[in-house]
N, C-alpha and C. Protein backbone atom coordinates (compact mmCIF):
# COMPACT_ATOMS: atom_id res chain seq x y z
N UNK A 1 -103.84 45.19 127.08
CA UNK A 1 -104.73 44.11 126.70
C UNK A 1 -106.03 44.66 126.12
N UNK A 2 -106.27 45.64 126.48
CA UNK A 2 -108.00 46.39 126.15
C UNK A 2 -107.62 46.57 124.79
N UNK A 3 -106.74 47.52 124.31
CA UNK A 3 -106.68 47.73 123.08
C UNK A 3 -106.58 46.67 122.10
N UNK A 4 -106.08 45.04 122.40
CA UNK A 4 -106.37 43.87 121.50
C UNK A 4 -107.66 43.91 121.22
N UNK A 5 -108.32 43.74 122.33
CA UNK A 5 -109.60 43.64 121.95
C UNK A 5 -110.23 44.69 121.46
N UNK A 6 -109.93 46.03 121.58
CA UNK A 6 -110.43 46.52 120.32
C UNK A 6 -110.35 46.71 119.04
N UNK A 7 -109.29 45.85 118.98
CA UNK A 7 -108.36 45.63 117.44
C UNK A 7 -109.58 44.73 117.07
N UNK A 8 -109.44 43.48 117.60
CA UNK A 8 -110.02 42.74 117.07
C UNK A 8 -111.58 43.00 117.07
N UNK A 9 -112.09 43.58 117.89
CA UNK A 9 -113.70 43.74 117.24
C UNK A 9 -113.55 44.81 116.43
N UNK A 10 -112.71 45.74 116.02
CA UNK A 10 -112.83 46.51 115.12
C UNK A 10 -112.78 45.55 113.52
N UNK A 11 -111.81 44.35 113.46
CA UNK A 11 -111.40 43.89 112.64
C UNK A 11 -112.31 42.98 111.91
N UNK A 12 -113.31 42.37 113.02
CA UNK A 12 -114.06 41.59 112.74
C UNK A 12 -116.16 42.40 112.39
N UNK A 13 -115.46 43.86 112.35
CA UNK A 13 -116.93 44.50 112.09
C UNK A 13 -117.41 44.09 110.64
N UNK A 14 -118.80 44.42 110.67
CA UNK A 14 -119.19 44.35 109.54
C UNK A 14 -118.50 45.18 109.02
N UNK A 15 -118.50 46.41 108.95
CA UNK A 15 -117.88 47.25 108.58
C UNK A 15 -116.61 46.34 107.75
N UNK A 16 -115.91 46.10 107.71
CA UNK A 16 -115.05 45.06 107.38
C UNK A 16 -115.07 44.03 106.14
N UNK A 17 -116.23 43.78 105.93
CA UNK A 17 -116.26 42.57 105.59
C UNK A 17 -117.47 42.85 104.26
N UNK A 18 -117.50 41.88 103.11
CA UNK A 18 -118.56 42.12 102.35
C UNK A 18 -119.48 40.54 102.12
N UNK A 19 -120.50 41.08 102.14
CA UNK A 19 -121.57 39.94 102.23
C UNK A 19 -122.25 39.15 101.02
N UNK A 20 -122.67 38.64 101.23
CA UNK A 20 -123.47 37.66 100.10
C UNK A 20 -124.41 38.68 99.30
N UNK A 21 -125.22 38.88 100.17
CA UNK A 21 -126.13 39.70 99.83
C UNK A 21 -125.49 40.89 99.16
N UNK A 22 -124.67 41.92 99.96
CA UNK A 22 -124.16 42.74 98.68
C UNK A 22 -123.21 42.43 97.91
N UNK A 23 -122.61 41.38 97.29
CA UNK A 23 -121.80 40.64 96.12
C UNK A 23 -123.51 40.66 95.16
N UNK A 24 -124.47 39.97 96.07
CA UNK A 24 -125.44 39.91 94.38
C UNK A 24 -125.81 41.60 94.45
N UNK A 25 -126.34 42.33 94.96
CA UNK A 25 -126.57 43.53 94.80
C UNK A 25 -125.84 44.57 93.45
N UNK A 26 -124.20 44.08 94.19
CA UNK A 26 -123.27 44.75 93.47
C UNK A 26 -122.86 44.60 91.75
N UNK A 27 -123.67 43.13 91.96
CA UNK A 27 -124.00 42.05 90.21
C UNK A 27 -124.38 42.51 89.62
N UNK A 28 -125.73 42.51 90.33
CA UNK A 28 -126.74 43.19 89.91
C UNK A 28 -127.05 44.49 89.31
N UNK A 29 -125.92 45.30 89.83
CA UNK A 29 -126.13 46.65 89.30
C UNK A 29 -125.40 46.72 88.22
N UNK A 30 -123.85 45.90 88.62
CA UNK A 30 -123.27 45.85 87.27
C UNK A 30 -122.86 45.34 86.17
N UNK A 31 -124.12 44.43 86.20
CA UNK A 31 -124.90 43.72 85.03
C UNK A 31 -126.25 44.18 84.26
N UNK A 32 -126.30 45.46 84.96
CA UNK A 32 -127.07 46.60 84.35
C UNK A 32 -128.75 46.66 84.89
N UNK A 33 -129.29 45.90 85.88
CA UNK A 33 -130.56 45.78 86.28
C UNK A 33 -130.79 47.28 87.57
N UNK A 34 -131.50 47.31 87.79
CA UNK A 34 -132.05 48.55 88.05
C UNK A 34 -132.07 48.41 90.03
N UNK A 35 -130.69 49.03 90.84
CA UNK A 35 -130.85 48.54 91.70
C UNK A 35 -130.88 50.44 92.59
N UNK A 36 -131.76 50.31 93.74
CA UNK A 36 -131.84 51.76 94.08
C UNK A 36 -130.92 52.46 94.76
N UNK A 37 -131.21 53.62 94.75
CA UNK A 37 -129.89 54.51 95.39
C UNK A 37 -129.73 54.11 97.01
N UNK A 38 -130.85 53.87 97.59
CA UNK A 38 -130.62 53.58 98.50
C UNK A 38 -130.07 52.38 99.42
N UNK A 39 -130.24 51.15 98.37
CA UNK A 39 -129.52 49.87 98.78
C UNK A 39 -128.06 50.26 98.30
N UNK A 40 -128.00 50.74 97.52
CA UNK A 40 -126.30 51.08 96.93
C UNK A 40 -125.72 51.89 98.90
N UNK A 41 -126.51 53.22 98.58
CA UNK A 41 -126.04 54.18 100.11
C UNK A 41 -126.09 53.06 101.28
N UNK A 42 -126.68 51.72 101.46
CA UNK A 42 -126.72 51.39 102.36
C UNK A 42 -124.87 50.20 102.28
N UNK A 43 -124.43 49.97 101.08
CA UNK A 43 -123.23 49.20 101.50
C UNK A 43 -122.41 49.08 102.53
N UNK A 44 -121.68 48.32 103.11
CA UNK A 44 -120.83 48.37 103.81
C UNK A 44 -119.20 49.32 103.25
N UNK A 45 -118.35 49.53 103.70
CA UNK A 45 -117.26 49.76 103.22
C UNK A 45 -116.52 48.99 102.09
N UNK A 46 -116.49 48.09 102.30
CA UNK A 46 -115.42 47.23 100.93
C UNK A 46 -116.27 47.12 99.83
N UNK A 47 -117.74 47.07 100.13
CA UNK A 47 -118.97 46.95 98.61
C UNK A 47 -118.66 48.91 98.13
N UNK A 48 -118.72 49.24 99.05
CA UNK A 48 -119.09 50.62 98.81
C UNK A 48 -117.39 50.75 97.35
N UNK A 49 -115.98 50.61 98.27
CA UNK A 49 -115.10 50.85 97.67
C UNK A 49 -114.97 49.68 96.10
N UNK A 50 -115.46 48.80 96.34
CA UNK A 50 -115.73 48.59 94.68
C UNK A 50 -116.66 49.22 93.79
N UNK A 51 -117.81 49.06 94.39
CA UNK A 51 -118.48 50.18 93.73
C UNK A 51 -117.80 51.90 93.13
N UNK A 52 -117.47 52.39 94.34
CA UNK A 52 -116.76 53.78 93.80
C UNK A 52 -115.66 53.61 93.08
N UNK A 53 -114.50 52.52 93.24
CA UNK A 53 -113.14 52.70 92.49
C UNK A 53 -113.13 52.78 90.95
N UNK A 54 -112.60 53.84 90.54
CA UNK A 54 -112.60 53.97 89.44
C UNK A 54 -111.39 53.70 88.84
N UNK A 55 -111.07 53.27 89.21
CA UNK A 55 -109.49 52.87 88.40
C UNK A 55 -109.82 51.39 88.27
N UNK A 56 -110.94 49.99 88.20
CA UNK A 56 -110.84 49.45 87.62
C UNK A 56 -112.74 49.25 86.94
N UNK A 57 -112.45 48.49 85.62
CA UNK A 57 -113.19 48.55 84.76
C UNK A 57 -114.64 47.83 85.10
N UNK A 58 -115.87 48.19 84.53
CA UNK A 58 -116.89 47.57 84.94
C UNK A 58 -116.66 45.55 84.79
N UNK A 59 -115.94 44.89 83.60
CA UNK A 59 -116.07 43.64 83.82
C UNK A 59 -114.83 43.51 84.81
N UNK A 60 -113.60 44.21 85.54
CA UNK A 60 -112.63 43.52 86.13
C UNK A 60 -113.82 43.57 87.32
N UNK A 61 -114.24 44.47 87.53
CA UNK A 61 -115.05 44.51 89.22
C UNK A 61 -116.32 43.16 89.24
N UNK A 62 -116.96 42.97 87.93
CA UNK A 62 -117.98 42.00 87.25
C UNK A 62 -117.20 40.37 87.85
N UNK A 63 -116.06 40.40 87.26
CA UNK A 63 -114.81 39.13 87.63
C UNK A 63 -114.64 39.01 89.27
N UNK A 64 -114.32 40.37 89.76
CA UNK A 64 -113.88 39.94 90.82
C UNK A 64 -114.75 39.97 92.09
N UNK A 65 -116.42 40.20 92.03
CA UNK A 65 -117.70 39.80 92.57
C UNK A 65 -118.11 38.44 92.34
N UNK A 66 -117.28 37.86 91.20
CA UNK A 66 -117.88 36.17 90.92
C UNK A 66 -116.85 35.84 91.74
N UNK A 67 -115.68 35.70 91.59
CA UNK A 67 -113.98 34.92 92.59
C UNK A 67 -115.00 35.65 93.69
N UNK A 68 -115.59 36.18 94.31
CA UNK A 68 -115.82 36.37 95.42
C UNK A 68 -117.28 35.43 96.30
N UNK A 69 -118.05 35.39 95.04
CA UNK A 69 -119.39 34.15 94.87
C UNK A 69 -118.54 32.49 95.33
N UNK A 70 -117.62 33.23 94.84
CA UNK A 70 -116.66 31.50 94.47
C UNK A 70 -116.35 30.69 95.79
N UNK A 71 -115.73 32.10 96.52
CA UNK A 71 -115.49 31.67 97.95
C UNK A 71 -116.82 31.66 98.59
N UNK A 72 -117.65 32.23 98.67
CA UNK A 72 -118.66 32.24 99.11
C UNK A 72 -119.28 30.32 99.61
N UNK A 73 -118.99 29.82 98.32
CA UNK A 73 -119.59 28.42 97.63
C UNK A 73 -118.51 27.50 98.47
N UNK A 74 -117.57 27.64 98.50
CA UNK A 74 -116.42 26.83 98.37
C UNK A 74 -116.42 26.69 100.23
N UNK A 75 -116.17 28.25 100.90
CA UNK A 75 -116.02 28.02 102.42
C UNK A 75 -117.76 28.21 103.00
N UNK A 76 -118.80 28.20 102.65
CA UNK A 76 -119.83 27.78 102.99
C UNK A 76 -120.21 29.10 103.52
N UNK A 77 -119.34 29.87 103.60
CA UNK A 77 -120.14 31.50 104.69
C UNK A 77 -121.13 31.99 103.88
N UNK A 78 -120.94 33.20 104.48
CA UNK A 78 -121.80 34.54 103.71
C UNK A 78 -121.23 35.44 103.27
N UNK A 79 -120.18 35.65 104.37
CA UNK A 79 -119.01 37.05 104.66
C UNK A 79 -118.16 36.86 104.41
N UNK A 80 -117.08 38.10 103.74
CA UNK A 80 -116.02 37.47 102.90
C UNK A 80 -115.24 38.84 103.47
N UNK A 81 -113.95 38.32 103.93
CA UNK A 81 -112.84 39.47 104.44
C UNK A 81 -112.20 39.60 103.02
C-alpha cells in the first residue's frame, strides 16, 4: 500500500506537470522576446523538455503551447498533465 502512495504523489508532483505561468514564459521566448536564463533554468520538467527537444520545430512547439493555453481556458486550471 505505501508504495501507491508514492506513486501517486510522485505522479501528481509539480515536477510533472506544466503551468500557466511557464506555457506564457515558454511563448514568450519563442515568440522571440527576451526571457532570462534563469527563469528558463528554473522550468519544471515537461517546460524544460519542450524547450530542449529538438526534433520538433520552433512553430510546432509555438502550436502546441497555444492547444495547451486552450486547455488551460476550457478546464479552468493552471496545471496541465
Amino acid at each position: 500500500m505505501q508504495s501507491n502512495v508514492t506513486i501517486k504523489k510522485a505522479y501528481n508532483s509539480n515536477n510533472n506537470v506544466i503551468s500557466k505561468k511557464e506555457t506564457q514564459i515558454l511563448l514568450d521566448y519563442f515568440n522571440g522576446l527576451q526571457i532570462s536564463q534563469e527563469k528558463l533554468d528554473k522550468l519544471h520538467n515537461p517546460a524544460k523538455k519542450i524547450l530542449e527537444n529538438k526534433d520538433i520545430d520552433v512553430e510546432d512547439k509555438i502550436e502546441l503551447l497555444y492547444d495547451i493555453e486552450t486547455q488551460f481556458t476550457f478546464t479552468g486550471q493552471d496545471k496541465y498533465r
